[in-house]
Protein backbone atom coordinates (compact mmCIF):
# COMPACT_ATOMS: atom_id res chain seq x y z
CA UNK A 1 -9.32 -7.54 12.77
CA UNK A 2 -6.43 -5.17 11.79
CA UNK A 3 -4.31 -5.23 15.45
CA UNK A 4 -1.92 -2.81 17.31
CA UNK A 5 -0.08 -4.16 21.05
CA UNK A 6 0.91 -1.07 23.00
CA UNK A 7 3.25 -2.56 25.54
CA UNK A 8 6.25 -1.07 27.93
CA UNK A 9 7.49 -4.58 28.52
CA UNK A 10 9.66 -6.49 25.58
CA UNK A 11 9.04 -9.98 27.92
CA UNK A 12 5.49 -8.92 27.79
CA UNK A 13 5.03 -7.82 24.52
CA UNK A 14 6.61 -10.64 22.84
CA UNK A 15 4.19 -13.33 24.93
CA UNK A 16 1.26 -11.44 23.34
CA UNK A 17 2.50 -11.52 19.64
CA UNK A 18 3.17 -15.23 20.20
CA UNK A 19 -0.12 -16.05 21.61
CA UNK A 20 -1.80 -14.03 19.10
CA UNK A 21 0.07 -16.34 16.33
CA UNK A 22 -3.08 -18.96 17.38
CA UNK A 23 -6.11 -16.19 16.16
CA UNK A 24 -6.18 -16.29 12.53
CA UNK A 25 -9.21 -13.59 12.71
CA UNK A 26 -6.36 -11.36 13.97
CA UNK A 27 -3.84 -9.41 11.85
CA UNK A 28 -0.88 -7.81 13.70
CA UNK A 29 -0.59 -4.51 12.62
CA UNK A 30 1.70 -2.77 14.81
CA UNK A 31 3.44 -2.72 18.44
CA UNK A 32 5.10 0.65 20.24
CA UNK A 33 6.60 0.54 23.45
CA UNK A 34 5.86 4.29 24.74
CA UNK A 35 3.15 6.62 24.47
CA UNK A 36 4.47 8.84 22.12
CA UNK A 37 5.05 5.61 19.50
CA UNK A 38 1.47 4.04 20.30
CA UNK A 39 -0.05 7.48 19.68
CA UNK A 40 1.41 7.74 16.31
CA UNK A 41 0.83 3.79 15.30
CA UNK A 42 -2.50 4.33 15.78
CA UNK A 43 -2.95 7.81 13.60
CA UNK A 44 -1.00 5.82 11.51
CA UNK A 45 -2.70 1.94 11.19
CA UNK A 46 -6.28 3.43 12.26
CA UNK A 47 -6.41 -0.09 14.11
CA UNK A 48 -9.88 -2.14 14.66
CA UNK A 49 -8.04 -3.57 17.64
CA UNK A 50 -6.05 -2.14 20.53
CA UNK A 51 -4.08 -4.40 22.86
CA UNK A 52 -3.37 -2.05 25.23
CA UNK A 53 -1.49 -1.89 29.06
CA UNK A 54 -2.63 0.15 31.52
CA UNK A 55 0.57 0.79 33.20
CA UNK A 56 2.87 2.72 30.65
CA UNK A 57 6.24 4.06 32.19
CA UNK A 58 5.45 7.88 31.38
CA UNK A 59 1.65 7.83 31.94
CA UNK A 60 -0.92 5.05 31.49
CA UNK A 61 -3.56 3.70 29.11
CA UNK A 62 -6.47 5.65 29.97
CA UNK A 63 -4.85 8.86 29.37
CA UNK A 64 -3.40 7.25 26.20
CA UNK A 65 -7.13 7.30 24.89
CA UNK A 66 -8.29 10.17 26.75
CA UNK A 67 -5.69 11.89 24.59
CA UNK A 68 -6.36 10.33 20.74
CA UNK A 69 -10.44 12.23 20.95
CA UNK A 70 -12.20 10.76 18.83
CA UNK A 71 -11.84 7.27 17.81
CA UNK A 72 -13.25 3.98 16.78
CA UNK A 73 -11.83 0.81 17.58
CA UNK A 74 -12.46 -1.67 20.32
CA UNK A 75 -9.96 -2.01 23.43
CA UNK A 76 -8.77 -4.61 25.63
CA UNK A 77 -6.39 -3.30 28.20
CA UNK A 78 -3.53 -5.86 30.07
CA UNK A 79 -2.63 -5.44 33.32
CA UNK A 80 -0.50 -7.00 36.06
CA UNK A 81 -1.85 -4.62 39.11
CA UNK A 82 -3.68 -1.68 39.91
CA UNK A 83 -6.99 -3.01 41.70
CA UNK A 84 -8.42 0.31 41.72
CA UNK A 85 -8.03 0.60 37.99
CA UNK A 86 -9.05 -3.34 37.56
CA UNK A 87 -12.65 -2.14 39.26
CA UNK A 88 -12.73 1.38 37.19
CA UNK A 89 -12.67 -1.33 33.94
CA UNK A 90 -15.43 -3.35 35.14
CA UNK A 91 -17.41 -0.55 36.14
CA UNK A 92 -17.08 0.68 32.18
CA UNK A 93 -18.11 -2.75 31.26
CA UNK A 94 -14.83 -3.06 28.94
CA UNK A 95 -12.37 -5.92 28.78
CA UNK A 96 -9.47 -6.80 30.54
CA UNK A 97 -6.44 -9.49 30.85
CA UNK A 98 -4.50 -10.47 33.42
CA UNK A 99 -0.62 -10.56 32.90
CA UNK A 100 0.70 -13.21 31.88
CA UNK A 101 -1.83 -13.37 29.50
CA UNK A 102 -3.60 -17.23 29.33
CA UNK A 103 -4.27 -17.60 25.45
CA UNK A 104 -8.20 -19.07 26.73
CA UNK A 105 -8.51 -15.48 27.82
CA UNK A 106 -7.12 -13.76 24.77
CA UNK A 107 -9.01 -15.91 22.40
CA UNK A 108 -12.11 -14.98 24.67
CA UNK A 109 -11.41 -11.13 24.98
CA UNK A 110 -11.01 -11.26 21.01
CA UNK A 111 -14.79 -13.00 20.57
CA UNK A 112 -16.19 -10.48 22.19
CA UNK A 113 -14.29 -7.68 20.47
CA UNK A 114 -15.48 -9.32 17.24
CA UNK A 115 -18.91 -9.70 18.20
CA UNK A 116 -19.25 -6.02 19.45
CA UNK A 117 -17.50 -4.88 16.73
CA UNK A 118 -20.85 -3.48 14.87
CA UNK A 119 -22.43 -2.68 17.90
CA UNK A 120 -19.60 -0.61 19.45
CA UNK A 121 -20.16 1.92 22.42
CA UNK A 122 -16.24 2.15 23.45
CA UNK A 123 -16.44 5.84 23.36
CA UNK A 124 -19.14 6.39 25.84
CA UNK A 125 -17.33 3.57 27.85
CA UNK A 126 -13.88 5.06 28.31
CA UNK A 127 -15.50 8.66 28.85
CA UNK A 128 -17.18 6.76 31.88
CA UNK A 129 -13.70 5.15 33.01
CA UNK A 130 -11.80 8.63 32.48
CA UNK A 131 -14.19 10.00 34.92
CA UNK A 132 -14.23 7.63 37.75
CA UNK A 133 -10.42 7.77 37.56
CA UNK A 134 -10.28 11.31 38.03
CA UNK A 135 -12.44 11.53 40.42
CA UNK A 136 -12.68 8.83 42.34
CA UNK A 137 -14.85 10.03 45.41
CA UNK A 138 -17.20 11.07 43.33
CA UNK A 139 -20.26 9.30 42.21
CA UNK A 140 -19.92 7.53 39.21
CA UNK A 141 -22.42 5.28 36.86
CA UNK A 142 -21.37 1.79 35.97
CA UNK A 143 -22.10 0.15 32.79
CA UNK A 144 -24.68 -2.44 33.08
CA UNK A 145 -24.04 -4.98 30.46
CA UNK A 146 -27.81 -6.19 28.53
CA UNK A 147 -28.71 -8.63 25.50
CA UNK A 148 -28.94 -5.53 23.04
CA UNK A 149 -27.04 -1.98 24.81
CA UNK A 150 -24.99 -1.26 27.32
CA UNK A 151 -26.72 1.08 30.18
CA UNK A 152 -25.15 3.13 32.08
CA UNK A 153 -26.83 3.55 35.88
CA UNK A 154 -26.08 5.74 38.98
CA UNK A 155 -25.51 3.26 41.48
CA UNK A 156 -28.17 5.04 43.88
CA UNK A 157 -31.02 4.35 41.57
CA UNK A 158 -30.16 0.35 42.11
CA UNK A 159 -32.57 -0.65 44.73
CA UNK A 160 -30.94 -4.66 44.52
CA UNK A 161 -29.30 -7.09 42.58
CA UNK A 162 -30.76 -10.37 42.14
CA UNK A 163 -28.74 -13.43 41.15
CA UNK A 164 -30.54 -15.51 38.30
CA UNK A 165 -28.37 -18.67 37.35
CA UNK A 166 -25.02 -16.95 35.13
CA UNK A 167 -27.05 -13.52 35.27
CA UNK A 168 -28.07 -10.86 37.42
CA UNK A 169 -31.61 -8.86 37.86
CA UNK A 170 -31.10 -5.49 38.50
CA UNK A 171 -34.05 -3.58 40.27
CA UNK A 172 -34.09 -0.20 39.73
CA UNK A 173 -35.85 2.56 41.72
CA UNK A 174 -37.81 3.47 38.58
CA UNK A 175 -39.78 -0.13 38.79
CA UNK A 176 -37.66 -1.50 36.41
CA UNK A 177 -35.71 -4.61 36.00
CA UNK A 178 -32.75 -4.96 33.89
CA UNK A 179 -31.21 -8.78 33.11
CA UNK A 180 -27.55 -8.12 33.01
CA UNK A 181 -25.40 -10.32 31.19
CA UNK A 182 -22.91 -10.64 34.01
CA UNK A 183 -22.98 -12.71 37.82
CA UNK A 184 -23.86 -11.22 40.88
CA UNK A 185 -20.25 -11.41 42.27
CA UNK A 186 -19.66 -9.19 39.50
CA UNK A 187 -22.07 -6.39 40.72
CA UNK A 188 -20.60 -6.77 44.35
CA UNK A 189 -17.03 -6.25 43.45
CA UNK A 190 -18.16 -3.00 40.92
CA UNK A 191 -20.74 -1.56 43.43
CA UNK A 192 -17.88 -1.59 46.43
CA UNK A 193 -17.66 1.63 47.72
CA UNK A 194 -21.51 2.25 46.96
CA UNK A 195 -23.15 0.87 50.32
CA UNK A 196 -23.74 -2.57 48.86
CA UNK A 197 -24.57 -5.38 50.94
CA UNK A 198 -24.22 -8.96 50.35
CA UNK A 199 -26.88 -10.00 52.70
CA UNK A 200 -27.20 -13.72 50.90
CA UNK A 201 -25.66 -15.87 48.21
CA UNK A 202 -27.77 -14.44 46.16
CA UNK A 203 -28.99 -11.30 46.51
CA UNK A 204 -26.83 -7.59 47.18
CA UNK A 205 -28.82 -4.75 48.34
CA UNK A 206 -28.39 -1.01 48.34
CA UNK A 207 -28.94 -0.38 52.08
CA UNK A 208 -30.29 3.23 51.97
CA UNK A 209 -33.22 0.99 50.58
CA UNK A 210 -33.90 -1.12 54.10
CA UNK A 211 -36.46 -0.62 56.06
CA UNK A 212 -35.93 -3.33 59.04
CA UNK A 213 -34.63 -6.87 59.36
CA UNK A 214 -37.15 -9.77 60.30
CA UNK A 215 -36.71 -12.76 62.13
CA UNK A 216 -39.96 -15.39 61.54
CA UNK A 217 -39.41 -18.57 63.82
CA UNK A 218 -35.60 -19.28 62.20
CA UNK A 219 -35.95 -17.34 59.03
CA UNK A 220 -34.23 -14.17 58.58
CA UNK A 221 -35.50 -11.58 55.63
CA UNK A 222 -34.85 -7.86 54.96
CA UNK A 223 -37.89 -5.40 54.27
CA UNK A 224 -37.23 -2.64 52.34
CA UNK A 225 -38.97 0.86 52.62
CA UNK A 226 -41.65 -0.29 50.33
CA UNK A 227 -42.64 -2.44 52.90
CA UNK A 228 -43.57 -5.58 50.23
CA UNK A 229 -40.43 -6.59 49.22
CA UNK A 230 -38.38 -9.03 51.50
CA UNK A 231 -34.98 -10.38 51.02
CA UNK A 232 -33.94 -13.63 52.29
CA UNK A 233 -30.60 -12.92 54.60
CA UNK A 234 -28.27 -15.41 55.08
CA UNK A 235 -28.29 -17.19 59.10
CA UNK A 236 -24.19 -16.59 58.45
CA UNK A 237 -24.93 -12.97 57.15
CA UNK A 238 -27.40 -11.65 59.60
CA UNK A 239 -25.06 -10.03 62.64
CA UNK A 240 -22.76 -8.55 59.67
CA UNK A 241 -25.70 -6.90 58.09
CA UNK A 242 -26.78 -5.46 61.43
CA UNK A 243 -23.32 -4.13 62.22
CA UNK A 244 -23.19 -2.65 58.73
CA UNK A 245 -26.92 -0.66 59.08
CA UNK A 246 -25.77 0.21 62.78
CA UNK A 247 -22.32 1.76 62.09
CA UNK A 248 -23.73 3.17 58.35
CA UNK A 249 -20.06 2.29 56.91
């Protein structure tokens, strides 16, 4: 895959064209250090991979892409902070890498790039980041991650999250159930923010969706307002969840 590194930091910049050294399905095309540079390397190279940091001195990554229009190449942004932008990537079900980059999760990132590179939805993806960054008290979909597609869902049409072994079952208020290719911890660190509760190892439910909890001889459940499905609730988890369905925070 023909490769461009847009990077603000020589130290950091340099560690990635070394690691990259070890991916012979990679072909470094190009590095710029500013936006104005990365904009025109990539009019320029018409990359099939973009290295890219989300913390640029004049402006940062997303508006880099908000800015090209039109484009099709995959994207896997670096970081060394910036939680809030960490959770806005998740949520838009693209890829990520710590700084300083581990060459396990470079050689990882770049697997998946390959793999997705016929079955590309990066467009739709960033459009969904771009918005929850500028508006982040606004409701926002996240990108659900499946075999086949990527969905994008309103988090208040997730009734619960399910954990099943390395995946997740997500039950939606339609009636139906999604397997997502990603864990449950996952879900609860994207759906922060969207009245989430982690009410057992696992299972995280949407509150607005509980009816009562229930207490049979020692064993705690949830009911939710369909009145048939219960949730188990963790002994540890119980006085937390009633605090949070009190105080509605």
């Amino acid at each position: 895959m023909k490769t461009v590194i847009i990077e603000d930091e020589r130290k950091s910049l340099e560690h990635l064209k070394r690691l990259l050294i070890n991916l012979p399905q990679i072909t470094l095309a190009g590095e710029a250090m500013n936006y104005a540079d990365g904009i025109t390397l990539i009019s320029t190279i018409k990359p099939e991979l973009l290295l890219l940091d989300i913390q640029l001195q004049e402006t940062n990554g997303f508006e880099l892409l908000s800015s090209l229009g039109e484009y099709d190449f995959g994207v896997i942004f670096t970081t060394a902070y910036d939680q809030y932008g960490i959770r806005a990537v998740k949520c838009s079900a693209l890829d990520y890498l710590l700084k300083p980059v581990k060459l396990t999760d470079l050689i990882q990132a770049v697997q998946k790039a390959i793999i997705k590179k016929e079955h590309r939805q990066t467009q739709e993806q960033i459009k969904n980041l771009i918005s929850i960054l500028n508006h982040p008290s606004k409701e926002h979909r996240i990108a659900v991650t499946l075999l086949k597609e990527i969905r994008f869902i309103d988090p208040e049409e997730i009734i619960r999250c399910e954990a099943a072994n390395n995946y997740t079952r997500i039950f939606l208020k339609s009636g139906e159930s999604l397997i997502a290719s990603k864990g449950i911890f996952e879900y609860e660190d994207m759906l922060k923010g969207y009245n989430f509760i982690r009410c057992h190892q696992s299972h995280l439910v949407n509150k607005k969706y509980i009816k009562s909890i229930l207490t049979l001889d020692t064993v705690n459940e949830i009911e939710l307002i369909d009145k048939v499905t219960r949730i188990p609730l963790s002994r540890l988890k119980k006085e937390y969840v009633r605090m949070k369905l009190i105080n509605q925070t």
